[in-house]
Protein backbone atom coordinates (compact mmCIF):
# COMPACT_ATOMS: atom_id res chain seq x y z
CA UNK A 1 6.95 6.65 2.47
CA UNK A 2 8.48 3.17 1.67
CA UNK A 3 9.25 2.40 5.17
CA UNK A 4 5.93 3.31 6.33
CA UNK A 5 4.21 1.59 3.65
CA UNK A 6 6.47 -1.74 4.73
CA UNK A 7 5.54 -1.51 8.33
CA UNK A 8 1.66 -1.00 7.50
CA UNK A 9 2.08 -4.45 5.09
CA UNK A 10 3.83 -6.00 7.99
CA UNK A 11 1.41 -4.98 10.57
CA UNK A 12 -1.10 -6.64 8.03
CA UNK A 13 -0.03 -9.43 7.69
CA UNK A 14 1.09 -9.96 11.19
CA UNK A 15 4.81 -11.26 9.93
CA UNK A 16 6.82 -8.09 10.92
CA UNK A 17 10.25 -9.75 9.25
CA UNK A 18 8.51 -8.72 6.16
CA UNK A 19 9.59 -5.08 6.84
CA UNK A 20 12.88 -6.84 6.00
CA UNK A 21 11.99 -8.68 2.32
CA UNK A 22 9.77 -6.54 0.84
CA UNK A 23 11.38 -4.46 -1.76
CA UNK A 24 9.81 -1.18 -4.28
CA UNK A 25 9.26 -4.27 -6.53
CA UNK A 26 7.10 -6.32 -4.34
CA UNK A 27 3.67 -7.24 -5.76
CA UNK A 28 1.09 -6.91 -3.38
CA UNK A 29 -1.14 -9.02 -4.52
CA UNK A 30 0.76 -11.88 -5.96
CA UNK A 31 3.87 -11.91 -3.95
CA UNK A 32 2.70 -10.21 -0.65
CA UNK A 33 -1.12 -11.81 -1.25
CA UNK A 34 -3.17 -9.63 0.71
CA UNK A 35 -6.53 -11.12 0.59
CA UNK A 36 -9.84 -8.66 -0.16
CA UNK A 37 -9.67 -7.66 4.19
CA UNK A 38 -6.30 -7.55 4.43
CA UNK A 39 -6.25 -4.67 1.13
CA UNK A 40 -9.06 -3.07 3.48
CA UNK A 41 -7.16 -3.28 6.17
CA UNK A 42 -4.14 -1.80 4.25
CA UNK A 43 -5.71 0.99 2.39
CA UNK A 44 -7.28 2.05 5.98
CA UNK A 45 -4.08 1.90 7.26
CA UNK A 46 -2.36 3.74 4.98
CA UNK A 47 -5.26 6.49 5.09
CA UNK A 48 -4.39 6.97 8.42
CA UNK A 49 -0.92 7.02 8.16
CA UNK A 50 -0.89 9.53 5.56
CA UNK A 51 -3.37 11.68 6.23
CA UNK A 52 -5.43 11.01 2.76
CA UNK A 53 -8.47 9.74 1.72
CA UNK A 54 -8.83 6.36 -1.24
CA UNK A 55 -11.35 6.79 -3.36
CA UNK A 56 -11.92 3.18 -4.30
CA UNK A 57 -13.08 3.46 -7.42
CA UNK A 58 -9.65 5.28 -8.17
CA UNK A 59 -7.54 2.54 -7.25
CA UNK A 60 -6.91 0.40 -10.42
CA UNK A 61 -5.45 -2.88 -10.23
CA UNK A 62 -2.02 -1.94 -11.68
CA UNK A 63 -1.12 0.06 -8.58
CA UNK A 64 -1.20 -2.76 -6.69
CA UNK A 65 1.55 -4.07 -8.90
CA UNK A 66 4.26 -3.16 -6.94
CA UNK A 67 4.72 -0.80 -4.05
CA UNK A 68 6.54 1.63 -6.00
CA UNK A 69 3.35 1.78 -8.40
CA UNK A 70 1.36 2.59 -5.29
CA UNK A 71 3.98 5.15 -4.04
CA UNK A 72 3.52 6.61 -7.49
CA UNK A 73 -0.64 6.61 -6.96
CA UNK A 74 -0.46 7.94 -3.41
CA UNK A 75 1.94 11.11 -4.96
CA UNK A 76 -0.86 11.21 -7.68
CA UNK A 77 -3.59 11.82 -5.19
CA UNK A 78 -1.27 14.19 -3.39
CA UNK A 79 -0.43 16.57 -6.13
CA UNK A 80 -4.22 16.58 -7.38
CA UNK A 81 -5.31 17.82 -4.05
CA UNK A 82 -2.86 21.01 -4.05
């Protein structure tokens, strides 16, 4: 999920050494700094990759955090649907 996650920021952000920095740590809106399309963008992206659907009324500002915060949202949303 990590990797994925990494190459869907990269592809975002058009900067694919990124795939290379970004750690479970990395904030995605302070240190990555997707902008309002690029989150769009993202969250599509990551729809798509994983086969779910973001509600975005569910998507608080803390999992943004960090990309282990949103790992722990996306396995949220995953167990809820079972």
């Amino acid at each position: 999920m990590f990797e994925t996650l990494k190459k869907i920021i990269a592809t975002v952000l058009e900067d694919d050494s990124l795939r290379e920095t970004l750690t479970l740590e990395s904030d995605l809106i302070n240190e990555v700094e997707l902008d309002s399309l690029q989150m769009i963008t993202f969250i599509l992206g990551v729809e798509d990759a994983f086969g779910v659907e973001i509600v975005y009324e569910d998507l608080d500002l803390e999992y943004l955090r960090s990309i282990e915060a949103f790992m722990a949202f996306l396995n949220r949303m995953n167990q809820e649907v079972v």
